[in-house]
PDB file of N, CA and C in Angstrom:
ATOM      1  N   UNK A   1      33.848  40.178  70.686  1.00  0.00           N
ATOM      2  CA  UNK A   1      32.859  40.641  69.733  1.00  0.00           C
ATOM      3  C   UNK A   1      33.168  40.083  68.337  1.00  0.00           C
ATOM      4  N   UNK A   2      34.241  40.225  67.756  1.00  0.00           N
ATOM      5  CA  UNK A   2      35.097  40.020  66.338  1.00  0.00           C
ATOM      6  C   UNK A   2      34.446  38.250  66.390  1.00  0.00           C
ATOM      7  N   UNK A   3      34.854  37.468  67.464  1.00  0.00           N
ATOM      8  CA  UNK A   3      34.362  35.817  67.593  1.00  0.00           C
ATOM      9  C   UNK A   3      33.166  35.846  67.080  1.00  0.00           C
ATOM     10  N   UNK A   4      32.571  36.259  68.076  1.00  0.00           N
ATOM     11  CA  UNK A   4      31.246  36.225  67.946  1.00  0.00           C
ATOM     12  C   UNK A   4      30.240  36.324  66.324  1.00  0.00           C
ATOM     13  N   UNK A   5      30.981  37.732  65.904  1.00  0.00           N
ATOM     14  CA  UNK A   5      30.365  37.635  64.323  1.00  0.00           C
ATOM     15  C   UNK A   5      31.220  36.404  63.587  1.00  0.00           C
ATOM     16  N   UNK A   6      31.969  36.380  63.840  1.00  0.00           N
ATOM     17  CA  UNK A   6      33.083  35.140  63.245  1.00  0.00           C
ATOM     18  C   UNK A   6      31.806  33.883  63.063  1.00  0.00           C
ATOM     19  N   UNK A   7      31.461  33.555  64.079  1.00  0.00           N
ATOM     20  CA  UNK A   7      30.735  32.679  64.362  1.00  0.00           C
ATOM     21  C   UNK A   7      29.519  32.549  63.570  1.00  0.00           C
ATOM     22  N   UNK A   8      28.846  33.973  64.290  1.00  0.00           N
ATOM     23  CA  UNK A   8      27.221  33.907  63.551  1.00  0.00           C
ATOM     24  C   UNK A   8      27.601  34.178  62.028  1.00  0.00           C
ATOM     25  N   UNK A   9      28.725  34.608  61.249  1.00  0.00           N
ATOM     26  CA  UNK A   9      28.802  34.527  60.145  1.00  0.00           C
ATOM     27  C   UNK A   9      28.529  33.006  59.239  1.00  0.00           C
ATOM     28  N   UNK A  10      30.029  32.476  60.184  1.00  0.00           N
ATOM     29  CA  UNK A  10      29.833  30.720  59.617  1.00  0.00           C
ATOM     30  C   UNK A  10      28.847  30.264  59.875  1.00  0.00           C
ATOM     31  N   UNK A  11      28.292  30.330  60.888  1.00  0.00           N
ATOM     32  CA  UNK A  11      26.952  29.646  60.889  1.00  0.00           C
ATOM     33  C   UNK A  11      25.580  30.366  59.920  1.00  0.00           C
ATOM     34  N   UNK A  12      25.153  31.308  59.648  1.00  0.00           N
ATOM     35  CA  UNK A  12      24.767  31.491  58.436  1.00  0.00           C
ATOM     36  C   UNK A  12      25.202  30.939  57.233  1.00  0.00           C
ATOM     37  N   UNK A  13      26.139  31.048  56.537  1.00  0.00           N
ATOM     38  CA  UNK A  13      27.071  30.403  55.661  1.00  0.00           C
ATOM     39  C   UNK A  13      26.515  29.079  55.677  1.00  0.00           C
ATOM     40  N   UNK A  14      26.947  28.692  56.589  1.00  0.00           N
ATOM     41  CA  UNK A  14      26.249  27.206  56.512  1.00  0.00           C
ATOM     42  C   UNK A  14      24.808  27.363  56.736  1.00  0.00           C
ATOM     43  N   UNK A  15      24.200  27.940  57.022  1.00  0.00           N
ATOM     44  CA  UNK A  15      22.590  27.336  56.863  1.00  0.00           C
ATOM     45  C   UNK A  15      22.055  28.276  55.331  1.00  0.00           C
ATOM     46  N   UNK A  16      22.922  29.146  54.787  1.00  0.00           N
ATOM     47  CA  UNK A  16      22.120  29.269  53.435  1.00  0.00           C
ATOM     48  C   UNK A  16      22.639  28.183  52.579  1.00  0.00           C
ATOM     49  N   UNK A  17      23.770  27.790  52.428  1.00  0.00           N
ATOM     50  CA  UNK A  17      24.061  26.471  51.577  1.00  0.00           C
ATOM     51  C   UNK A  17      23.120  25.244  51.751  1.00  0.00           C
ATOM     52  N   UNK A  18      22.641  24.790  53.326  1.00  0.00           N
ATOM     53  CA  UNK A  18      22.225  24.062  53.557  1.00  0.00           C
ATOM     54  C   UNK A  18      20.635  24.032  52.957  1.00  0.00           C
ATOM     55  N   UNK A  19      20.193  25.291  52.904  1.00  0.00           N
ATOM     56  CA  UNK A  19      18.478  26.022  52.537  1.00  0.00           C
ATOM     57  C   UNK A  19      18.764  25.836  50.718  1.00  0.00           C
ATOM     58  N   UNK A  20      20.010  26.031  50.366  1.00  0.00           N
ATOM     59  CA  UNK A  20      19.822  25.788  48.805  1.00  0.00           C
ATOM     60  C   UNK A  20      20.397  24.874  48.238  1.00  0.00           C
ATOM     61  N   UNK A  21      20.497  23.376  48.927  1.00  0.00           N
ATOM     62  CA  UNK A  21      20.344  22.418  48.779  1.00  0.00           C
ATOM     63  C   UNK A  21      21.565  21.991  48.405  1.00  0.00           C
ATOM     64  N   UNK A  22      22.836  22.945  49.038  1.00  0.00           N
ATOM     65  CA  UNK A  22      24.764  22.794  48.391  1.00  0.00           C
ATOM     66  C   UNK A  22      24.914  21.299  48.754  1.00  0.00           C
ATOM     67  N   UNK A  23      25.488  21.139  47.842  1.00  0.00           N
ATOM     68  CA  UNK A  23      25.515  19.746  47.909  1.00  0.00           C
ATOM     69  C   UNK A  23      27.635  19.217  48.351  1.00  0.00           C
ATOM     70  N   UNK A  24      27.672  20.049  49.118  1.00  0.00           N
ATOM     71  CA  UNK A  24      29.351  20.510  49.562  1.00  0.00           C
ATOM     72  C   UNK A  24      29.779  19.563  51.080  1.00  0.00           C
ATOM     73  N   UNK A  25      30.817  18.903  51.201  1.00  0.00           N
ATOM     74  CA  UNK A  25      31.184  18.360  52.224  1.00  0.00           C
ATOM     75  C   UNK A  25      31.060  19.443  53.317  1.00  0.00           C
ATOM     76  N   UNK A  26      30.869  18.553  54.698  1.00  0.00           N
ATOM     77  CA  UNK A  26      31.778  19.618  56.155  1.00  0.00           C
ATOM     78  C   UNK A  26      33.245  20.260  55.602  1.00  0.00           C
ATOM     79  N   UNK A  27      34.151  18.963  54.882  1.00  0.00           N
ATOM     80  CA  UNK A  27      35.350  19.403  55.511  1.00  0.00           C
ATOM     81  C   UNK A  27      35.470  20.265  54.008  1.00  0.00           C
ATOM     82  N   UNK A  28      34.911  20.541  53.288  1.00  0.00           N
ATOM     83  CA  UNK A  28      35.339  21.750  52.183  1.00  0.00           C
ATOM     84  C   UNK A  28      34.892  22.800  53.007  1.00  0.00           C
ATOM     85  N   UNK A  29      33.567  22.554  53.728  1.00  0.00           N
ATOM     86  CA  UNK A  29      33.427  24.128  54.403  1.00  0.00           C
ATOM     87  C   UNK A  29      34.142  24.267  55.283  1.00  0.00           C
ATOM     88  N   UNK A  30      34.662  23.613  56.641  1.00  0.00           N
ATOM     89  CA  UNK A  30      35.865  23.809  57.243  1.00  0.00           C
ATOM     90  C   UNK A  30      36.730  24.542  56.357  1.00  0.00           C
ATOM     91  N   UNK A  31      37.669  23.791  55.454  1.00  0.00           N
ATOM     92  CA  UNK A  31      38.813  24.139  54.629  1.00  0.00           C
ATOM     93  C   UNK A  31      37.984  25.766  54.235  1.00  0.00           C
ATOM     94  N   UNK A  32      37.353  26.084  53.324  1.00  0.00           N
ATOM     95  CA  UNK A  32      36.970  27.340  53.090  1.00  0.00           C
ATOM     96  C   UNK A  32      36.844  28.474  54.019  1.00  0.00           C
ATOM     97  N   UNK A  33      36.466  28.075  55.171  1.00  0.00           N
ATOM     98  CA  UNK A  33      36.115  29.029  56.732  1.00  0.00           C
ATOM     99  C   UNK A  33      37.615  29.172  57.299  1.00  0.00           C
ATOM    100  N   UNK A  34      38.159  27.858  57.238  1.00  0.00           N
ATOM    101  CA  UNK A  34      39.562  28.650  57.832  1.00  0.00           C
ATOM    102  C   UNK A  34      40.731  29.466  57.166  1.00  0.00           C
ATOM    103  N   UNK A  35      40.188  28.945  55.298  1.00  0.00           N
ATOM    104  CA  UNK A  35      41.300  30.078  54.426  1.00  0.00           C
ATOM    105  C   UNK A  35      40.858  31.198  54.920  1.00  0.00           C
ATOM    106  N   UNK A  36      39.344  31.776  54.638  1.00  0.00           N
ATOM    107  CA  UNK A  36      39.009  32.942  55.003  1.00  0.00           C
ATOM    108  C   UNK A  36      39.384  33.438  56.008  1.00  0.00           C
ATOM    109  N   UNK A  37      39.622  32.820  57.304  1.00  0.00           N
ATOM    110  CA  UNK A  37      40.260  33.054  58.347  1.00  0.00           C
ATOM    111  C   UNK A  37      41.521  33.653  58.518  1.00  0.00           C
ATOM    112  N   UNK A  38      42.521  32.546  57.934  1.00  0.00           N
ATOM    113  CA  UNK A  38      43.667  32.843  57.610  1.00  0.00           C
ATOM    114  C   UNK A  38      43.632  34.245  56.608  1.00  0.00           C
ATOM    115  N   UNK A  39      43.430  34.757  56.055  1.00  0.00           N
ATOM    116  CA  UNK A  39      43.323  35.946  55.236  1.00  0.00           C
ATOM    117  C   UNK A  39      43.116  37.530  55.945  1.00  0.00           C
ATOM    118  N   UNK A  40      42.214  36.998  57.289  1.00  0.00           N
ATOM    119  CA  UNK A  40      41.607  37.814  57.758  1.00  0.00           C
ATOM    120  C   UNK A  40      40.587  38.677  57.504  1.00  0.00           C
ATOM    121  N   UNK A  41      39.318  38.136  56.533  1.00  0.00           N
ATOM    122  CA  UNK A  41      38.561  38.651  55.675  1.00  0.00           C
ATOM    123  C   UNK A  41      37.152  38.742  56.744  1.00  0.00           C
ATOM    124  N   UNK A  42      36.951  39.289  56.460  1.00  0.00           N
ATOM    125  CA  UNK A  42      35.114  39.884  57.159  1.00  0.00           C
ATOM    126  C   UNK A  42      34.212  40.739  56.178  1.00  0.00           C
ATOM    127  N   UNK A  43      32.846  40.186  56.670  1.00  0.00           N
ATOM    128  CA  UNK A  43      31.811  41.094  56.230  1.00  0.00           C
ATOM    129  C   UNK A  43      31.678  40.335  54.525  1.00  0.00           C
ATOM    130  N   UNK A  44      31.284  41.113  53.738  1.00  0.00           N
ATOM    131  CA  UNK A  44      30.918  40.846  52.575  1.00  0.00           C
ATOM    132  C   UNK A  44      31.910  40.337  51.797  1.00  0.00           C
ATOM    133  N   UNK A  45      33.440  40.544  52.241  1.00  0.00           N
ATOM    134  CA  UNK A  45      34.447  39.704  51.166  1.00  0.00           C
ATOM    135  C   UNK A  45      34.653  38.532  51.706  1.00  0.00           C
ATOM    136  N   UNK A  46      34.625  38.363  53.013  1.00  0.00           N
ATOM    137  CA  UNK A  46      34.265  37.085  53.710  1.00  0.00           C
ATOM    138  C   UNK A  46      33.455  36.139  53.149  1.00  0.00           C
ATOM    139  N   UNK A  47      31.920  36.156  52.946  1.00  0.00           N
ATOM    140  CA  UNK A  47      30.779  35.994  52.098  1.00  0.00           C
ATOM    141  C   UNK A  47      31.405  35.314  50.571  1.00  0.00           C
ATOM    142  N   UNK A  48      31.829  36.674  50.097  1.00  0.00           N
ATOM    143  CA  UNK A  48      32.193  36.423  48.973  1.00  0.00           C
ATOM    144  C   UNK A  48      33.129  35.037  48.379  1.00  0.00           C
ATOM    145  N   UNK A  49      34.331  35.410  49.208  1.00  0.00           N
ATOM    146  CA  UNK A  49      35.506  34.348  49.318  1.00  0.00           C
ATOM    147  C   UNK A  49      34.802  33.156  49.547  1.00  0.00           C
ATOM    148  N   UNK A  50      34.371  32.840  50.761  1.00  0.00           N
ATOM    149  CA  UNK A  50      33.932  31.257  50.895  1.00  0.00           C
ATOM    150  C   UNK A  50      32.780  30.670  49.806  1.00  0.00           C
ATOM    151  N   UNK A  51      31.967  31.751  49.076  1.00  0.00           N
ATOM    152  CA  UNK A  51      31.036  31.225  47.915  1.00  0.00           C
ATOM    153  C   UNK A  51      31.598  30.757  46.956  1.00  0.00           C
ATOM    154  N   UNK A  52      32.542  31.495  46.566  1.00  0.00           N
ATOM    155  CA  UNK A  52      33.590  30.828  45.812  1.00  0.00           C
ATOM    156  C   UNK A  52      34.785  29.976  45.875  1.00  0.00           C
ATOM    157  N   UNK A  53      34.927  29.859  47.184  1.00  0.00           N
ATOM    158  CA  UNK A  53      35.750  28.772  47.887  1.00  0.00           C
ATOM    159  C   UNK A  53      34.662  27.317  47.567  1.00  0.00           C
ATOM    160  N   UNK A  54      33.511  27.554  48.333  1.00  0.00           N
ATOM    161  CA  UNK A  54      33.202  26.260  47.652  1.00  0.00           C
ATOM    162  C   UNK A  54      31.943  26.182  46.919  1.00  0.00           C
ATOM    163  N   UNK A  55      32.109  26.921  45.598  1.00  0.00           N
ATOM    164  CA  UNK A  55      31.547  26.705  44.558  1.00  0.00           C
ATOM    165  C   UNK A  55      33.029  25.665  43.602  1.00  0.00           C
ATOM    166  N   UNK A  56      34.122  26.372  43.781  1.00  0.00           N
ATOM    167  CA  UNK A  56      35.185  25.417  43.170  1.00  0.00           C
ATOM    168  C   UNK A  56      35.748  24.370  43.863  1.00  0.00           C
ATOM    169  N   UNK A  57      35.377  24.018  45.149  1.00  0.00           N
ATOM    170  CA  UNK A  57      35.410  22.413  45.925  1.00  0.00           C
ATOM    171  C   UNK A  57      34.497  21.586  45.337  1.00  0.00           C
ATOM    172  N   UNK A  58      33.070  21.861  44.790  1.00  0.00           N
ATOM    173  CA  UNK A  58      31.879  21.351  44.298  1.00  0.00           C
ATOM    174  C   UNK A  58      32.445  21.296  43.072  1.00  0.00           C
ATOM    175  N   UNK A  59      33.111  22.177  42.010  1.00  0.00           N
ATOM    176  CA  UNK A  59      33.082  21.978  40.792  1.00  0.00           C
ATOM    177  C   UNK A  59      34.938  20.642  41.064  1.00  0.00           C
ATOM    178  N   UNK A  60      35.424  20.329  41.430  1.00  0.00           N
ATOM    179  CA  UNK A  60      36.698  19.672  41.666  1.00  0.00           C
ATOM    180  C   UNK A  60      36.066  18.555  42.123  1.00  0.00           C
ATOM    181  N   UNK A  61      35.117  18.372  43.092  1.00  0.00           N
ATOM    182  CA  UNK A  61      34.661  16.693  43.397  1.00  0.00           C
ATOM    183  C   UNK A  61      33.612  16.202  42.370  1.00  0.00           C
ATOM    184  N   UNK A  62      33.212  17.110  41.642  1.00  0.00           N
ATOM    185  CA  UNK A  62      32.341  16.896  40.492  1.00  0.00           C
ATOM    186  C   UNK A  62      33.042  16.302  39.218  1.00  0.00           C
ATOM    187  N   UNK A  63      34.439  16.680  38.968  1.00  0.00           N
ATOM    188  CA  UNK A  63      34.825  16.169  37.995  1.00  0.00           C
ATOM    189  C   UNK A  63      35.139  15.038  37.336  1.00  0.00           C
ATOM    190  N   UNK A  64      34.651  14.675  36.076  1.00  0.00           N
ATOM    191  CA  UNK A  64      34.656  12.967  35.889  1.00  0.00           C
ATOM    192  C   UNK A  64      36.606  12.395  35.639  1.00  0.00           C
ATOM    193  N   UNK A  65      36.289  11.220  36.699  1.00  0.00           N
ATOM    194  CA  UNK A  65      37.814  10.486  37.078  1.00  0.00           C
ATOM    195  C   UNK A  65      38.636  10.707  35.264  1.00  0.00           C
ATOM    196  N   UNK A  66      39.505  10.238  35.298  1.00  0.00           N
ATOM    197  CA  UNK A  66      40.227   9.563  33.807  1.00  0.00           C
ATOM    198  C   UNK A  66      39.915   8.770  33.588  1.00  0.00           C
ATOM    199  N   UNK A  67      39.640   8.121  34.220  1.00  0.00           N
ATOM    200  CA  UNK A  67      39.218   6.377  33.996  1.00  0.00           C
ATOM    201  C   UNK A  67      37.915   6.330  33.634  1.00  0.00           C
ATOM    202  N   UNK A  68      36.816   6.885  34.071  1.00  0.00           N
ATOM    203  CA  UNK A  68      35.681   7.110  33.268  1.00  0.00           C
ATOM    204  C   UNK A  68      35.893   7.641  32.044  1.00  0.00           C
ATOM    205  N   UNK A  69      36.500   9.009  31.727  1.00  0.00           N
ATOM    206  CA  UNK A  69      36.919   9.187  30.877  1.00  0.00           C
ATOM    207  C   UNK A  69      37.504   9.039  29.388  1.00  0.00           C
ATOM    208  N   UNK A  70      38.229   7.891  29.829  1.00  0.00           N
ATOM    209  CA  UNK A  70      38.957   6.885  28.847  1.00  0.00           C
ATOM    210  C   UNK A  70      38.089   5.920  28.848  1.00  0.00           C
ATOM    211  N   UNK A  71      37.432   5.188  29.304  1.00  0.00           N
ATOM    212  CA  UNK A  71      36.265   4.336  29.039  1.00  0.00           C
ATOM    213  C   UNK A  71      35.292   4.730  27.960  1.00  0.00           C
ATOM    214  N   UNK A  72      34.927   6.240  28.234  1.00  0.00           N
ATOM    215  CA  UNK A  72      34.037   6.845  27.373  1.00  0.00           C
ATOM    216  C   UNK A  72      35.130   7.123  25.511  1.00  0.00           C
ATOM    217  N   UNK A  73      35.737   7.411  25.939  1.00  0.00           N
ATOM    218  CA  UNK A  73      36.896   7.240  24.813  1.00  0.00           C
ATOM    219  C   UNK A  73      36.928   6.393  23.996  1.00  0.00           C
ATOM    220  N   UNK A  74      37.142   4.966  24.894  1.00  0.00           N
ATOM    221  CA  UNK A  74      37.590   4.032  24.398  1.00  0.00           C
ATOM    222  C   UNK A  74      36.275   3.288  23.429  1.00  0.00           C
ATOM    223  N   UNK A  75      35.266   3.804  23.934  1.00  0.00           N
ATOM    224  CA  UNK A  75      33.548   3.306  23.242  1.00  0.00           C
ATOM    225  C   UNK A  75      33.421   3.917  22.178  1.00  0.00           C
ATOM    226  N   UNK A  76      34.273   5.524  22.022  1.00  0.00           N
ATOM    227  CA  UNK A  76      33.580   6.630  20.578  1.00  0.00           C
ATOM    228  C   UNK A  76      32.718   6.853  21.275  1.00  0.00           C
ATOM    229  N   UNK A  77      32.189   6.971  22.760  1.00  0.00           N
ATOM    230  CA  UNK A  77      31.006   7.629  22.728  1.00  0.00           C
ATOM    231  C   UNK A  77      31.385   9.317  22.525  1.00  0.00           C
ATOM    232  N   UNK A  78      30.094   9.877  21.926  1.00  0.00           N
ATOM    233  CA  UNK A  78      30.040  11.402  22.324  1.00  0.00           C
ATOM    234  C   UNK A  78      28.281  12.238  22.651  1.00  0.00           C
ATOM    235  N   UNK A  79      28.520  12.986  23.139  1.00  0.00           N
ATOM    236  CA  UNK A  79      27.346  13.767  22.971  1.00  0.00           C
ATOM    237  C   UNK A  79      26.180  13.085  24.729  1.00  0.00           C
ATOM    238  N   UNK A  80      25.453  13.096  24.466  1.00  0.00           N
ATOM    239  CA  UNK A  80      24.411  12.693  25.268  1.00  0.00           C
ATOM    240  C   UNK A  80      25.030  10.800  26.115  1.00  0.00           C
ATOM    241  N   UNK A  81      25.348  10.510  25.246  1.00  0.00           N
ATOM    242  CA  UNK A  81      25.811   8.788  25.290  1.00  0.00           C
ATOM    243  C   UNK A  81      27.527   8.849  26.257  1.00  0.00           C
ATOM    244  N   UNK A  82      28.315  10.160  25.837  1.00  0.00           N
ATOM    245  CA  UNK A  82      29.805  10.047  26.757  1.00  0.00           C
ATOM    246  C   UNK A  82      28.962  10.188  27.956  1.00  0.00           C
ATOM    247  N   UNK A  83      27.775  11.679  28.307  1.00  0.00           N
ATOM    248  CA  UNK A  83      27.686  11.845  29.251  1.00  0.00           C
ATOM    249  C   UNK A  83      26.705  10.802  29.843  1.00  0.00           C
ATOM    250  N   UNK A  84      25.933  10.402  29.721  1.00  0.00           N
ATOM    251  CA  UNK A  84      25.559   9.396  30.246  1.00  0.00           C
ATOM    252  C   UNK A  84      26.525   8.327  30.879  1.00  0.00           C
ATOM    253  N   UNK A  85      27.181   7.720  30.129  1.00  0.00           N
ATOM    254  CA  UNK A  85      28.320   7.208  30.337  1.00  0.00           C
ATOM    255  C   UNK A  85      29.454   7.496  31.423  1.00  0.00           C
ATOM    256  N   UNK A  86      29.753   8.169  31.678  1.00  0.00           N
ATOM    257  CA  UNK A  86      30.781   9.244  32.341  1.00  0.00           C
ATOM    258  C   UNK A  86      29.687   9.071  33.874  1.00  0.00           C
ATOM    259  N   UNK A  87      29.024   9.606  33.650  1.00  0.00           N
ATOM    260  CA  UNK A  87      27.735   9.534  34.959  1.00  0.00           C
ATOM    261  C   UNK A  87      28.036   8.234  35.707  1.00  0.00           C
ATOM    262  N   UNK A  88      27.272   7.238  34.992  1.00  0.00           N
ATOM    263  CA  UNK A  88      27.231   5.784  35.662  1.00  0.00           C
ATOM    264  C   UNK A  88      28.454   5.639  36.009  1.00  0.00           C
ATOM    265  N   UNK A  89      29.942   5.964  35.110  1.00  0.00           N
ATOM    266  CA  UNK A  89      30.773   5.222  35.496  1.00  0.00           C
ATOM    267  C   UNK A  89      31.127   5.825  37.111  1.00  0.00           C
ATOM    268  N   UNK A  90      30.783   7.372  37.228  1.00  0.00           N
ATOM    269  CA  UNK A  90      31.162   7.919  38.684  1.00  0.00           C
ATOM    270  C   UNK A  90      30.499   7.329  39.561  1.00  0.00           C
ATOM    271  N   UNK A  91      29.096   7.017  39.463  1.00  0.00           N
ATOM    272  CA  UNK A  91      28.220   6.238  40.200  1.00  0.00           C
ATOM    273  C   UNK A  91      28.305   5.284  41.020  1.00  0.00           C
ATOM    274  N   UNK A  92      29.355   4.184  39.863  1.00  0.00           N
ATOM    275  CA  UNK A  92      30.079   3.015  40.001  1.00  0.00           C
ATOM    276  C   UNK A  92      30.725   2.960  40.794  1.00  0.00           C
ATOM    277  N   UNK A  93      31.679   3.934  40.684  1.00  0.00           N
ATOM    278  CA  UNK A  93      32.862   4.103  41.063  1.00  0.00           C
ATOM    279  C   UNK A  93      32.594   4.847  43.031  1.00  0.00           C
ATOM    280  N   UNK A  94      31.923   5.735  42.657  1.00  0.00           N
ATOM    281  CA  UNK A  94      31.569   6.086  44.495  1.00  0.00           C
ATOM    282  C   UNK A  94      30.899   4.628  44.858  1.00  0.00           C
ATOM    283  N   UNK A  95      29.975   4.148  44.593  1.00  0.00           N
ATOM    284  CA  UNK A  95      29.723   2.835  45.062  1.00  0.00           C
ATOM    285  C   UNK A  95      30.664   1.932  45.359  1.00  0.00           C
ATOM    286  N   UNK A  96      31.997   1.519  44.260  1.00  0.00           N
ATOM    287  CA  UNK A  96      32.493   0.641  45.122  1.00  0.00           C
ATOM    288  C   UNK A  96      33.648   1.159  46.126  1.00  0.00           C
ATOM    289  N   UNK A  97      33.859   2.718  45.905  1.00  0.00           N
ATOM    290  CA  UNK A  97      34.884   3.325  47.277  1.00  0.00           C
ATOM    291  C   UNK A  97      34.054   3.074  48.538  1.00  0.00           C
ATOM    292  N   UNK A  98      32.375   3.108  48.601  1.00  0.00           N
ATOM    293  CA  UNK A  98      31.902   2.903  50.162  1.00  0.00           C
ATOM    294  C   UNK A  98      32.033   1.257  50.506  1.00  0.00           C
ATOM    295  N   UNK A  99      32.136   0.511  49.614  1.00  0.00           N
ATOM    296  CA  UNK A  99      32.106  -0.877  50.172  1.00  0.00           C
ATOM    297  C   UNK A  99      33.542  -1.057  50.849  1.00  0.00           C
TER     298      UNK A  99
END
């Protein structure tokens, strides 16, 4: 029985992220489903834990490299122009990790 909600839990979990458009890897939700696991958490702190499990996986792969960073630095950009800046350079940068 305990599996079973185990289950239909994660799988909810994953289809409301998926309905609000989370923009979160498999393996952060893996990693998040099995801390919760490991904890032994159910029901609504369950819920809870993994929203915030990967709301801060999303805010950690979101963050701009150093190297963009210091680029933006190194220009004086600020304001509207770092972030712009900072953007493309991640852009860049996932582009040439898939080649």
């Amino acid at each position: 029985m305990n599996k079973l909600l185990a289950v239909l839990a994660l799988g909810l979990s994953l289809s409301f992220g998926a309905a609000h458009g989370a923009a979160h890897t498999e393996k952060a939700t893996s990693d998040c489903a099995a801390k919760s696991a490991e904890k032994k958490l159910a029901g609504a702190a369950k819920n809870s834990f993994e929203k915030k499990c990967m709301k801060d996986a999303g805010a950690a792969a979101a963050a701009p490299s150093a190297a963009c960073e210091k680029a933006a630095a190194d220009k004086k950009l600020a304001g509207a122009a770092k972030k712009s800046n900072i953007k493309k350079c991640m852009a860049d940068e996932k582009m040439a990790a898939k080649k």
